[in-house]
PDB file of N, CA and C in Angstrom:
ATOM      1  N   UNK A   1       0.810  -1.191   0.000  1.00  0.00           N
ATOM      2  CA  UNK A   1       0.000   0.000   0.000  1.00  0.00           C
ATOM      3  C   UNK A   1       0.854   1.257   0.000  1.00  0.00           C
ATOM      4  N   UNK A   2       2.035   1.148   0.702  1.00  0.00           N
ATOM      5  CA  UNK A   2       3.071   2.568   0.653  1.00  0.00           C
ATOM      6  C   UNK A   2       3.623   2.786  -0.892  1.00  0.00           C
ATOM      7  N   UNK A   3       3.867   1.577  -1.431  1.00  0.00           N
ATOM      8  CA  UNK A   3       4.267   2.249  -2.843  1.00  0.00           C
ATOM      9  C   UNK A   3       3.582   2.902  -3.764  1.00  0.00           C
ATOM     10  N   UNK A   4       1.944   1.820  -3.649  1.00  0.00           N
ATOM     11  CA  UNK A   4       0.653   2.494  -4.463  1.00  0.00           C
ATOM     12  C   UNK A   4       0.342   3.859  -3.902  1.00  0.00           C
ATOM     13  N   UNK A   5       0.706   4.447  -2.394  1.00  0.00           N
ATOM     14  CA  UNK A   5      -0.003   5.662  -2.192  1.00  0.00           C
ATOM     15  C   UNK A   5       1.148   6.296  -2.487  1.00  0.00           C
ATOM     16  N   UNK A   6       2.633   6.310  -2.510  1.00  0.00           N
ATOM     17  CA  UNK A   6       3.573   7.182  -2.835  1.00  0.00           C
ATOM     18  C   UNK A   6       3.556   7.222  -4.383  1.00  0.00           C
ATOM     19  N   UNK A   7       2.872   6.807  -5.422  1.00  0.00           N
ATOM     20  CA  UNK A   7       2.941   6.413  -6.683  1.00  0.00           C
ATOM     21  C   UNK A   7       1.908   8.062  -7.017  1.00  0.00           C
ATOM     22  N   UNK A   8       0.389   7.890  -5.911  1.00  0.00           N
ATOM     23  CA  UNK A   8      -0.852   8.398  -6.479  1.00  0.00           C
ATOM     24  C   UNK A   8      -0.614   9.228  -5.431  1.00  0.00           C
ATOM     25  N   UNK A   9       0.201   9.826  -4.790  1.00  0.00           N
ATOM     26  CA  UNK A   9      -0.150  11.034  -3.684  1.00  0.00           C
ATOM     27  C   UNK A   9       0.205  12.175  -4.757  1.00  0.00           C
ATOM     28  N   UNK A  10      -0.556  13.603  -3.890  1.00  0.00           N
ATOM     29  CA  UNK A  10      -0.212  14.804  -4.669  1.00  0.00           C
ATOM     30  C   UNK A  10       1.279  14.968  -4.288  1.00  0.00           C
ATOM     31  N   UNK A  11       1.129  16.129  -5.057  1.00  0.00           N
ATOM     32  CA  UNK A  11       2.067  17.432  -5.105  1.00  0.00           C
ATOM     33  C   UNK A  11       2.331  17.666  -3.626  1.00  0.00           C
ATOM     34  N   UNK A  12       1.305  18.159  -3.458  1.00  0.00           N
ATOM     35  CA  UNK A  12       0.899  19.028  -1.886  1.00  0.00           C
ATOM     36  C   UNK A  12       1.709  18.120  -0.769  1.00  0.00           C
ATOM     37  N   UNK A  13       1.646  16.226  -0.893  1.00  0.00           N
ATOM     38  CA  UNK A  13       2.119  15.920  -0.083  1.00  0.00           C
ATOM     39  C   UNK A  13       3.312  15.649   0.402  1.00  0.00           C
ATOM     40  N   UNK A  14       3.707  15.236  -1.151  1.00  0.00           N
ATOM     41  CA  UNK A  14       5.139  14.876  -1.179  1.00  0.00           C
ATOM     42  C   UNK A  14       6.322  16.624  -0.868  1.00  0.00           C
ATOM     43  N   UNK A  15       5.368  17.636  -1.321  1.00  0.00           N
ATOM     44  CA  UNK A  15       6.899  19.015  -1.296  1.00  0.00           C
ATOM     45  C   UNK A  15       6.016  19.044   0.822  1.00  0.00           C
ATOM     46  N   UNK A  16       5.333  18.446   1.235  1.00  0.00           N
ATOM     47  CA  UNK A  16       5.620  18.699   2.636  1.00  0.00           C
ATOM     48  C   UNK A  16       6.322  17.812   3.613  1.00  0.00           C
ATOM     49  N   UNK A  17       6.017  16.460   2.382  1.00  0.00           N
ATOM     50  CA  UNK A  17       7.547  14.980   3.051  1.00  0.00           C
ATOM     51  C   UNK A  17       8.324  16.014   2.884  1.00  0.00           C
ATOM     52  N   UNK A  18       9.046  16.427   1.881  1.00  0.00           N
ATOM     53  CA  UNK A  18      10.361  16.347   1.733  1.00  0.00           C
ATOM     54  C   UNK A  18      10.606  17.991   2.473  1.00  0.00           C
ATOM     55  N   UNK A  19      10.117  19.093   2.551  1.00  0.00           N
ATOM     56  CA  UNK A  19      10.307  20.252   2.989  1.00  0.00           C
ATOM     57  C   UNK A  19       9.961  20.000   4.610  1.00  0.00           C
ATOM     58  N   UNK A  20       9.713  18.938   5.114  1.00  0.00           N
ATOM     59  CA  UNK A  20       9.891  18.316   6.330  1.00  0.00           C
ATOM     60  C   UNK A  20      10.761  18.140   6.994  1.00  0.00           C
ATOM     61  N   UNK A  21      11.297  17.247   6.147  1.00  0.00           N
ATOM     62  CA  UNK A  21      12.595  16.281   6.362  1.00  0.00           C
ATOM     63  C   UNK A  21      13.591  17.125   6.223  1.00  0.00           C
ATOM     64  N   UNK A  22      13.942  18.444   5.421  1.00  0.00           N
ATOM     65  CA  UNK A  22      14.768  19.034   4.964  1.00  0.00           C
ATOM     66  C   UNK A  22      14.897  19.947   6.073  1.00  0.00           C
ATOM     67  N   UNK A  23      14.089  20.560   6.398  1.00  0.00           N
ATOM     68  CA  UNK A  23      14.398  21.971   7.334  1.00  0.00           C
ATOM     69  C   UNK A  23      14.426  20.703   9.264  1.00  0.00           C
ATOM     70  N   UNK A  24      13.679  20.081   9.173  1.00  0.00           N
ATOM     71  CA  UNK A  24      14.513  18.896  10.079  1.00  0.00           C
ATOM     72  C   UNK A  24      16.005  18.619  10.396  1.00  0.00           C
ATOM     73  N   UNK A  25      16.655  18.282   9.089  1.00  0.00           N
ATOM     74  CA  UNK A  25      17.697  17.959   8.770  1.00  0.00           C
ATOM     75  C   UNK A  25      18.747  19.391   9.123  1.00  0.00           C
ATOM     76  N   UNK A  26      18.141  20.070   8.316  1.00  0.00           N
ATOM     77  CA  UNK A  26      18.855  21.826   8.650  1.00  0.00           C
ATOM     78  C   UNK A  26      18.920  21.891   9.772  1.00  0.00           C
ATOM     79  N   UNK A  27      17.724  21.480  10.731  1.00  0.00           N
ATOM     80  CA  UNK A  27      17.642  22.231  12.341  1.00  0.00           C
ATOM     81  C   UNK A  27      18.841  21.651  13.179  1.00  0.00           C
ATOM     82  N   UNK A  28      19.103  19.788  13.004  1.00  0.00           N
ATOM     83  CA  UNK A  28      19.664  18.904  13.653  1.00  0.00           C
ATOM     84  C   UNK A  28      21.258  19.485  13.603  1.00  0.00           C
ATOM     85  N   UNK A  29      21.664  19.983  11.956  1.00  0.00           N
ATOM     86  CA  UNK A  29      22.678  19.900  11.662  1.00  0.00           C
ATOM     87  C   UNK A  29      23.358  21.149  12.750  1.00  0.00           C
ATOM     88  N   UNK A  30      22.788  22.206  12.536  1.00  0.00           N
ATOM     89  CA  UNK A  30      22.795  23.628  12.875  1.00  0.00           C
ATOM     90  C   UNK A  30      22.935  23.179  14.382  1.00  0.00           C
ATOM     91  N   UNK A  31      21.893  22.296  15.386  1.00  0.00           N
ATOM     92  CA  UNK A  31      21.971  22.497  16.292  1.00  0.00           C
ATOM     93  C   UNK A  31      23.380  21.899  16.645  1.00  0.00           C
ATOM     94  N   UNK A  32      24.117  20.399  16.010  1.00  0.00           N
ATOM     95  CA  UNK A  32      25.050  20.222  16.174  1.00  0.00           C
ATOM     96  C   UNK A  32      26.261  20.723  15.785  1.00  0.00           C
ATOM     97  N   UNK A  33      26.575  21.891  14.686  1.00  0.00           N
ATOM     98  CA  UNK A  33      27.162  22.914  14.508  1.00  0.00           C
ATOM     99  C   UNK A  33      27.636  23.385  16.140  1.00  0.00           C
ATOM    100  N   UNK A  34      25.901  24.432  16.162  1.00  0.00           N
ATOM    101  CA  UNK A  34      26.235  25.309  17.275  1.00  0.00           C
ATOM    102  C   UNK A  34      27.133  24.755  18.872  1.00  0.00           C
ATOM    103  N   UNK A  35      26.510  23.107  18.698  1.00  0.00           N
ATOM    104  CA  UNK A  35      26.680  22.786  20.729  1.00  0.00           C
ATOM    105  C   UNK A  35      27.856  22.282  20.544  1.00  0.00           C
ATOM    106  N   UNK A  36      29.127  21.595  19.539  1.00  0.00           N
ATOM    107  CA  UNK A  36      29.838  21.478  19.227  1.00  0.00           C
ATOM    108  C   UNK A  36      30.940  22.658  19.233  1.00  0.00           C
ATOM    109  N   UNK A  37      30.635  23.834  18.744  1.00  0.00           N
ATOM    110  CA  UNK A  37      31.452  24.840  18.471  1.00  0.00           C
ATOM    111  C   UNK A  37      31.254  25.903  20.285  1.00  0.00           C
ATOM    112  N   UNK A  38      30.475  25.667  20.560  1.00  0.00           N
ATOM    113  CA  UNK A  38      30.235  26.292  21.897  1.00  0.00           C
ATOM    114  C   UNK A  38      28.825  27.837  21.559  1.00  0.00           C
ATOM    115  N   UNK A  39      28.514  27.942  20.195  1.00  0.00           N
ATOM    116  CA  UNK A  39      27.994  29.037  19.863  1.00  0.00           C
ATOM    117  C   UNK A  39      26.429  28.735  20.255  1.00  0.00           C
ATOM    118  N   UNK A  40      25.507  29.252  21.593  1.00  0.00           N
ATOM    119  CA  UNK A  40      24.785  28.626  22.040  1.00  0.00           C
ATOM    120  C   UNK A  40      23.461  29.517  20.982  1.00  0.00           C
ATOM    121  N   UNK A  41      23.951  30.572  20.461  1.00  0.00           N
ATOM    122  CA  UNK A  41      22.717  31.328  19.967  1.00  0.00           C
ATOM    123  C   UNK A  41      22.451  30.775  18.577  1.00  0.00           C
ATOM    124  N   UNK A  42      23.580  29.833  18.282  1.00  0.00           N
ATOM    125  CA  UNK A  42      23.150  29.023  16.909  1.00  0.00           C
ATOM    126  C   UNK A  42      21.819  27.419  16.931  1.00  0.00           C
ATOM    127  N   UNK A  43      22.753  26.962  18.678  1.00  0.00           N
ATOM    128  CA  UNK A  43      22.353  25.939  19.035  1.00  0.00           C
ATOM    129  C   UNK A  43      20.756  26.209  19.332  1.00  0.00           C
ATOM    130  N   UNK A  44      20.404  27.387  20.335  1.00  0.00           N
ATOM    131  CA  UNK A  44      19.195  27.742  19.859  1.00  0.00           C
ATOM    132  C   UNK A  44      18.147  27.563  19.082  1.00  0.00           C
ATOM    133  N   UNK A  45      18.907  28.915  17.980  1.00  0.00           N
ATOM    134  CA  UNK A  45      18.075  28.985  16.695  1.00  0.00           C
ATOM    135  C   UNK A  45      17.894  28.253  16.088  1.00  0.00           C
ATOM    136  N   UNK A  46      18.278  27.182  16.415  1.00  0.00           N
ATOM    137  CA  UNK A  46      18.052  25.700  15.362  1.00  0.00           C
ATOM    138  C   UNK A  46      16.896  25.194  15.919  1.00  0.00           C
ATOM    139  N   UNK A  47      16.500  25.372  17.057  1.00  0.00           N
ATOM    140  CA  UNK A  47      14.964  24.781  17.428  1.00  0.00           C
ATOM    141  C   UNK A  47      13.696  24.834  16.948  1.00  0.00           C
ATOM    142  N   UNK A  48      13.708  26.475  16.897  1.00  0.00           N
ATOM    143  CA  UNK A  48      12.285  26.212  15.861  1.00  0.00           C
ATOM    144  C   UNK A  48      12.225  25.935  14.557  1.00  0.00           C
ATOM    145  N   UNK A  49      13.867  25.919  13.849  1.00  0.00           N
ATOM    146  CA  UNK A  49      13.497  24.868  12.464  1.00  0.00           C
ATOM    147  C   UNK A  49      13.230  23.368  12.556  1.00  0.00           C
ATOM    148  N   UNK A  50      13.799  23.377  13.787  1.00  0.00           N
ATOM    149  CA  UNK A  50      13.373  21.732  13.329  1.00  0.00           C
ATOM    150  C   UNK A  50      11.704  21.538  13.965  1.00  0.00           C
ATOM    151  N   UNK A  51      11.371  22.426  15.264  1.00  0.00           N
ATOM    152  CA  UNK A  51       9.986  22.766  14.631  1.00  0.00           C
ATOM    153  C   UNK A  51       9.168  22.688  14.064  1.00  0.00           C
ATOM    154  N   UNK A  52       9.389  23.537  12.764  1.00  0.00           N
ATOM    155  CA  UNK A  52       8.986  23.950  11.665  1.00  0.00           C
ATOM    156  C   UNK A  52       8.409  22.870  11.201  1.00  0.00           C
ATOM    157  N   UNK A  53       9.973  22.401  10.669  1.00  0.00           N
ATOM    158  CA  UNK A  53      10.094  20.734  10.213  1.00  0.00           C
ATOM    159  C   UNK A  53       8.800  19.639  10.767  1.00  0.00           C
ATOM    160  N   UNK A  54       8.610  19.913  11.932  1.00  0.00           N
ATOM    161  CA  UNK A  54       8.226  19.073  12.615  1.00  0.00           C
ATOM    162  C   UNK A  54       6.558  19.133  12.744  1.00  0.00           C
ATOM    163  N   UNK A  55       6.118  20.131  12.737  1.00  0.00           N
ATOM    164  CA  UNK A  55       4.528  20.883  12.015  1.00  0.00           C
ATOM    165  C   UNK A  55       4.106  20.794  10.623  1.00  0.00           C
ATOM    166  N   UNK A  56       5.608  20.504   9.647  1.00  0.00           N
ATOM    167  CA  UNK A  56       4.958  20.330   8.177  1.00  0.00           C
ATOM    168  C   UNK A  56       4.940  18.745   8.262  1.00  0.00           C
ATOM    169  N   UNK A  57       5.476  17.612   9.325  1.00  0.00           N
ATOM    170  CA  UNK A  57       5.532  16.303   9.400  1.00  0.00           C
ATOM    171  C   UNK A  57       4.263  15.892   9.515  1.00  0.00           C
ATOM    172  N   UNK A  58       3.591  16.619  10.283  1.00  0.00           N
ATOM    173  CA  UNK A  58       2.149  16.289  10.971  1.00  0.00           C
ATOM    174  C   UNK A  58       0.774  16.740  10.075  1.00  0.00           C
ATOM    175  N   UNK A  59       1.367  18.004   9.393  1.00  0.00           N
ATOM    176  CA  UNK A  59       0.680  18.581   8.497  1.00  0.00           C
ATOM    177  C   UNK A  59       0.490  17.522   7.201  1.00  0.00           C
ATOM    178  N   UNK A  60       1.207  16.833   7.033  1.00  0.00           N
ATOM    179  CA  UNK A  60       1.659  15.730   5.975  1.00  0.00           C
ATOM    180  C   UNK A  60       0.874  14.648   6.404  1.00  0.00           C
ATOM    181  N   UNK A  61       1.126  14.281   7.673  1.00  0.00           N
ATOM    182  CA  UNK A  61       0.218  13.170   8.243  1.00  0.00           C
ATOM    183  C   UNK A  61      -1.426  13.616   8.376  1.00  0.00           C
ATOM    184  N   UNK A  62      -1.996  14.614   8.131  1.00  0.00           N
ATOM    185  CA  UNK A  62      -3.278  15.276   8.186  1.00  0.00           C
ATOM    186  C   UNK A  62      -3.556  14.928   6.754  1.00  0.00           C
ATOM    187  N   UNK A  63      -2.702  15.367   5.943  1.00  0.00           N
ATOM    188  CA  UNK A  63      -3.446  15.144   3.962  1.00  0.00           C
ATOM    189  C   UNK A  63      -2.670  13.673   4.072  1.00  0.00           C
ATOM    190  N   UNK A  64      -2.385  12.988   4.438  1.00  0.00           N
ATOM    191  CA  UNK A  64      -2.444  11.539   3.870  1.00  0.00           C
ATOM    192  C   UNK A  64      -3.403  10.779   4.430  1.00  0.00           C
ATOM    193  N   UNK A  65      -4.127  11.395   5.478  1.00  0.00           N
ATOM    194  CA  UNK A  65      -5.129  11.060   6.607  1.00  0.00           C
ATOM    195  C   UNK A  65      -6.411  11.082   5.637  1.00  0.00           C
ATOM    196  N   UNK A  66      -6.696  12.157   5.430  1.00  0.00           N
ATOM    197  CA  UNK A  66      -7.717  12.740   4.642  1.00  0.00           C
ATOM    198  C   UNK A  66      -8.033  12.040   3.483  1.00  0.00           C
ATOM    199  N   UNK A  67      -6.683  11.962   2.393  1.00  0.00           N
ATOM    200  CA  UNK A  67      -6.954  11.313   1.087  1.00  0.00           C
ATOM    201  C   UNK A  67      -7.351   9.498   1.577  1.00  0.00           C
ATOM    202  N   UNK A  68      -6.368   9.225   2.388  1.00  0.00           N
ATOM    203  CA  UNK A  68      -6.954   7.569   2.509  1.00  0.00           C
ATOM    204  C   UNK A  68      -8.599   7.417   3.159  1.00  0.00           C
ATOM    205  N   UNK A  69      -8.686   8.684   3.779  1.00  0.00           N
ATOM    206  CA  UNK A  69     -10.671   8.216   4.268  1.00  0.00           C
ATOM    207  C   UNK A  69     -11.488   8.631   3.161  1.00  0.00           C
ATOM    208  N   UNK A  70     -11.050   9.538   2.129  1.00  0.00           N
ATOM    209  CA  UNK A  70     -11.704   9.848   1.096  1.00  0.00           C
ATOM    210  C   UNK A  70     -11.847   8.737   0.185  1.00  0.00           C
ATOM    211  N   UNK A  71     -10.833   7.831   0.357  1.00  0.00           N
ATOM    212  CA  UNK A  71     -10.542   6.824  -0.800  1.00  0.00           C
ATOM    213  C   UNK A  71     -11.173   5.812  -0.548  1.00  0.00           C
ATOM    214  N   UNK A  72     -11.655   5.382   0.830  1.00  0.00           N
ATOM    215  CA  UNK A  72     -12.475   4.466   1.550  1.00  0.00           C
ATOM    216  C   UNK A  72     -14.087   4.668   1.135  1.00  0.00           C
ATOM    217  N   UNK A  73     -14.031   6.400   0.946  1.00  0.00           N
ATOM    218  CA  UNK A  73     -15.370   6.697   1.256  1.00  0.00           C
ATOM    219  C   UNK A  73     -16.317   6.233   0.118  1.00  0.00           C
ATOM    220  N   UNK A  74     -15.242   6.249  -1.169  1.00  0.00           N
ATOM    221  CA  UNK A  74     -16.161   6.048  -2.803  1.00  0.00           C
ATOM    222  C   UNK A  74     -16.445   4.302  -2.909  1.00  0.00           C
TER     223      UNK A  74
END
């Protein structure tokens, strides 16, 4: 079923997988940048990207939610 719905999902879902995963990835990196280097206002600011990240994950899990009860519904 994951390949058939990653085959037939939108647009909409897949640029919020991947703009997920990405500013995720940004936040982790940044935060290990900053706590590594001692620069705590980097280590910080990396929180609410991964955040971010972390609201378009769920947001993603809401439209894949939606399309599979829609798909049930016909």
């Amino acid at each position: 079923m994951l390949e058939q719905f990653w085959a037939t999902a939108s647009t909409s879902y897949k640029v919020l997988v991947f703009g997920a995963m990405g500013l995720i990835a940004v936040g982790l990196v940044l935060s290990i940048v900053g706590n590594t280097s001692g620069n705590q206002g980097l280590a910080i600011a990396s929180l609410p990207i991964i955040g971010v990240g972390l609201l378009l994950h769920v947001t993603g899990l809401v439209v894949r939610g939606q399309k599979i009860r829609k798909s049930y519904k016909k």
